[in-house]
C-alpha atoms as a PDB file:
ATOM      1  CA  UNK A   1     -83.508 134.519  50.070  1.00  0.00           C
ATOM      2  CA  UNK A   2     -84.661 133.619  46.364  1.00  0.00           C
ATOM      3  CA  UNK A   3     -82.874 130.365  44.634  1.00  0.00           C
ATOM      4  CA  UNK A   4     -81.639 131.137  40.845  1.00  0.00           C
ATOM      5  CA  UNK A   5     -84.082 128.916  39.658  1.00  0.00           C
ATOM      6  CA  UNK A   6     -87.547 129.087  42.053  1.00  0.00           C
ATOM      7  CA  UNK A   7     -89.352 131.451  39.737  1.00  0.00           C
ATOM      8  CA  UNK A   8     -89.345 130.605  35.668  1.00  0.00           C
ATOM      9  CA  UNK A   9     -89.463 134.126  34.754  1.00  0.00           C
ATOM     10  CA  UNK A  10     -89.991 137.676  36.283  1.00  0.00           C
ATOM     11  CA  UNK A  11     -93.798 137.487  35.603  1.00  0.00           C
ATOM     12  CA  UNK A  12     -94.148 134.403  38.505  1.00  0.00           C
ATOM     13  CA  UNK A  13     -91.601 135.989  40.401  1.00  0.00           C
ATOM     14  CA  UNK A  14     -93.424 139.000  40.589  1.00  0.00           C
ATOM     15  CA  UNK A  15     -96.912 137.354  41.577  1.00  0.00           C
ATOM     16  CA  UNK A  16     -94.958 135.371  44.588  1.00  0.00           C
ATOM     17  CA  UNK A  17     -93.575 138.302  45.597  1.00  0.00           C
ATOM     18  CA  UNK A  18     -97.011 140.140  45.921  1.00  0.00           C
ATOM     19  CA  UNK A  19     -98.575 137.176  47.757  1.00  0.00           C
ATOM     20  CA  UNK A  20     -95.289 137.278  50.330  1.00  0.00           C
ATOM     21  CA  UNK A  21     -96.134 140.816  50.930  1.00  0.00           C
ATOM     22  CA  UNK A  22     -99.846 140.439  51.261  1.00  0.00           C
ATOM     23  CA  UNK A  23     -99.296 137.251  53.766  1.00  0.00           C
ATOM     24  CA  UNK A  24     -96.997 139.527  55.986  1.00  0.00           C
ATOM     25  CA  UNK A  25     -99.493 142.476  56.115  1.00  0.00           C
ATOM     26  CA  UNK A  26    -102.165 140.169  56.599  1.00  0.00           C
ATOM     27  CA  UNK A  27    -100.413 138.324  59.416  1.00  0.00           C
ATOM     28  CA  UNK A  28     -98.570 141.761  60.626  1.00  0.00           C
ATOM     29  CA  UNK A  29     -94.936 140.123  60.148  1.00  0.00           C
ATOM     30  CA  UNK A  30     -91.861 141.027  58.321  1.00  0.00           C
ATOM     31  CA  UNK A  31     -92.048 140.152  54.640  1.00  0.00           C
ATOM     32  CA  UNK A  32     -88.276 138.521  55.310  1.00  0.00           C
ATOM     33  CA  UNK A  33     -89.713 136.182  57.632  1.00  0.00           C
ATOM     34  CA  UNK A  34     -92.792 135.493  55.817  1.00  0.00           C
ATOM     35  CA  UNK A  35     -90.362 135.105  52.593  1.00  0.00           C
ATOM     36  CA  UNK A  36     -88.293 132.634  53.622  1.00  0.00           C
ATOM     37  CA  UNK A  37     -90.789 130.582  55.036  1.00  0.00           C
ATOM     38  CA  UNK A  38     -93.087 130.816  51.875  1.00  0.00           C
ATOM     39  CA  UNK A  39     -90.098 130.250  49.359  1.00  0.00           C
ATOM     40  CA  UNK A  40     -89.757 127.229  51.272  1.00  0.00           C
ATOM     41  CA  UNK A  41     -92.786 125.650  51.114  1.00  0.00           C
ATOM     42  CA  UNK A  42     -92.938 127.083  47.556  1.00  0.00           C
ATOM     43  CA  UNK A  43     -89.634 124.470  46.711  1.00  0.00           C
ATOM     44  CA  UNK A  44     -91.421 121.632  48.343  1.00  0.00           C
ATOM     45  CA  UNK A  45     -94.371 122.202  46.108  1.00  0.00           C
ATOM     46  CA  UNK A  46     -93.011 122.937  43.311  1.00  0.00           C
ATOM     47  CA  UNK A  47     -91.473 118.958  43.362  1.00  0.00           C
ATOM     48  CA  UNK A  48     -94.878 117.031  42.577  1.00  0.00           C
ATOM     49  CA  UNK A  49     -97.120 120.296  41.555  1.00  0.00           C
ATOM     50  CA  UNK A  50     -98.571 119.277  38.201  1.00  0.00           C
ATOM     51  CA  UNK A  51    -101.130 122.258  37.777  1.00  0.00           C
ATOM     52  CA  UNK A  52     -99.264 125.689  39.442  1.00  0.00           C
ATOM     53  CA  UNK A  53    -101.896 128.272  38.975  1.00  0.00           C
ATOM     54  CA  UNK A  54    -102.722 128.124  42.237  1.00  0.00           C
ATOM     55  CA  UNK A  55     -99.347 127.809  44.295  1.00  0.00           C
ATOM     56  CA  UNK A  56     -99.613 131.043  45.545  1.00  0.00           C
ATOM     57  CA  UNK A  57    -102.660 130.619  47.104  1.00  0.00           C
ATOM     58  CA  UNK A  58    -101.714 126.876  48.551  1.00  0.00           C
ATOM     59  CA  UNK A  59     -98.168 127.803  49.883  1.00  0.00           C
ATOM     60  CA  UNK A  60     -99.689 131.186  51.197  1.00  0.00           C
ATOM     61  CA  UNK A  61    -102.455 129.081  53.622  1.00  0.00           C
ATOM     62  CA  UNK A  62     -99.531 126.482  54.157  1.00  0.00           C
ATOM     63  CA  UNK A  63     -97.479 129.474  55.917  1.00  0.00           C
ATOM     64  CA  UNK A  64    -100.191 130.326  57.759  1.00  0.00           C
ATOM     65  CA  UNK A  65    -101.222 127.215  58.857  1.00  0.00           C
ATOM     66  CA  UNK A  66     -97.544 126.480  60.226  1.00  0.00           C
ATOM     67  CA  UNK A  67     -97.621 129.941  61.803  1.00  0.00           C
ATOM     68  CA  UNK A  68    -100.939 129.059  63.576  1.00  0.00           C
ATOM     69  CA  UNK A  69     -99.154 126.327  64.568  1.00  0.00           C
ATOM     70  CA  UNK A  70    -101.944 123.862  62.731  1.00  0.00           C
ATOM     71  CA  UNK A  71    -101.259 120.640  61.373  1.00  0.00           C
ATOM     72  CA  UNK A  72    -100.423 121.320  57.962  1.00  0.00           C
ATOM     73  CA  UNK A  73    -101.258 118.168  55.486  1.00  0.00           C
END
Protein backbone atom coordinates (compact mmCIF):
# COMPACT_ATOMS: atom_id res chain seq x y z
CA UNK A 1 0.00 0.00 0.00
CA UNK A 2 2.86 2.63 0.87
CA UNK A 3 5.49 3.53 -2.14
CA UNK A 4 9.35 3.45 -0.87
CA UNK A 5 9.51 6.93 -1.32
CA UNK A 6 5.81 8.73 -0.40
CA UNK A 7 6.85 9.69 3.10
CA UNK A 8 10.55 11.51 3.61
CA UNK A 9 10.99 10.07 6.93
CA UNK A 10 9.08 8.10 9.70
CA UNK A 11 7.99 11.40 11.40
CA UNK A 12 5.53 12.30 8.06
CA UNK A 13 4.84 8.84 7.72
CA UNK A 14 3.59 8.62 11.00
CA UNK A 15 1.30 11.87 10.83
CA UNK A 16 -0.33 10.36 7.38
CA UNK A 17 -0.87 7.40 8.95
CA UNK A 18 -2.86 9.01 11.91
CA UNK A 19 -4.93 11.16 9.52
CA UNK A 20 -5.76 7.66 7.39
CA UNK A 21 -6.98 6.26 10.57
CA UNK A 22 -8.91 9.25 11.77
CA UNK A 23 -10.60 9.64 8.07
CA UNK A 24 -11.75 5.89 8.32
CA UNK A 25 -13.25 6.25 11.86
CA UNK A 26 -14.67 9.38 10.93
CA UNK A 27 -16.23 8.02 7.74
CA UNK A 28 -16.78 4.37 9.48
CA UNK A 29 -14.59 2.55 6.66
CA UNK A 30 -11.66 0.30 6.64
CA UNK A 31 -8.40 2.16 7.10
CA UNK A 32 -7.16 -0.16 3.87
CA UNK A 33 -9.66 1.40 1.81
CA UNK A 34 -9.36 4.78 3.12
CA UNK A 35 -5.37 4.19 2.71
CA UNK A 36 -5.14 3.51 -0.59
CA UNK A 37 -7.33 6.06 -1.67
CA UNK A 38 -5.57 8.80 0.49
CA UNK A 39 -1.94 7.62 -0.53
CA UNK A 40 -3.22 8.29 -3.82
CA UNK A 41 -4.29 11.54 -3.79
CA UNK A 42 -1.32 12.12 -1.42
CA UNK A 43 1.14 11.19 -4.82
CA UNK A 44 -0.86 13.52 -6.94
CA UNK A 45 -0.24 16.28 -4.49
CA UNK A 46 2.79 15.79 -3.61
CA UNK A 47 3.79 16.66 -7.67
CA UNK A 48 3.14 20.59 -7.57
CA UNK A 49 2.75 20.98 -3.52
CA UNK A 50 5.17 23.79 -2.73
CA UNK A 51 4.14 24.37 1.04
CA UNK A 52 3.19 20.55 2.62
CA UNK A 53 2.19 21.41 6.10
CA UNK A 54 -1.07 21.02 5.34
CA UNK A 55 -1.36 17.85 2.98
CA UNK A 56 -2.88 15.94 5.45
CA UNK A 57 -5.59 18.01 5.95
CA UNK A 58 -6.12 18.74 1.92
CA UNK A 59 -5.80 15.03 0.76
CA UNK A 60 -7.95 14.00 3.88
CA UNK A 61 -11.16 16.43 2.57
CA UNK A 62 -10.09 15.33 -1.07
CA UNK A 63 -11.01 11.56 0.03
CA UNK A 64 -13.94 12.60 1.38
CA UNK A 65 -15.10 14.67 -1.14
CA UNK A 66 -14.60 11.71 -3.79
CA UNK A 67 -16.35 9.42 -1.30
CA UNK A 68 -19.33 11.87 -1.14
CA UNK A 69 -19.17 11.57 -4.54
CA UNK A 70 -18.57 15.67 -4.85
CA UNK A 71 -16.77 17.28 -7.46
CA UNK A 72 -13.42 17.44 -6.21
CA UNK A 73 -11.31 20.58 -7.76
Amino acid sequence: MVMVDLYGDEKEKSHHLSAMSKLARDLGMPIHEIGALYESVLEEMKKTARVRDYLSILASRQVKEFLHGKKVA
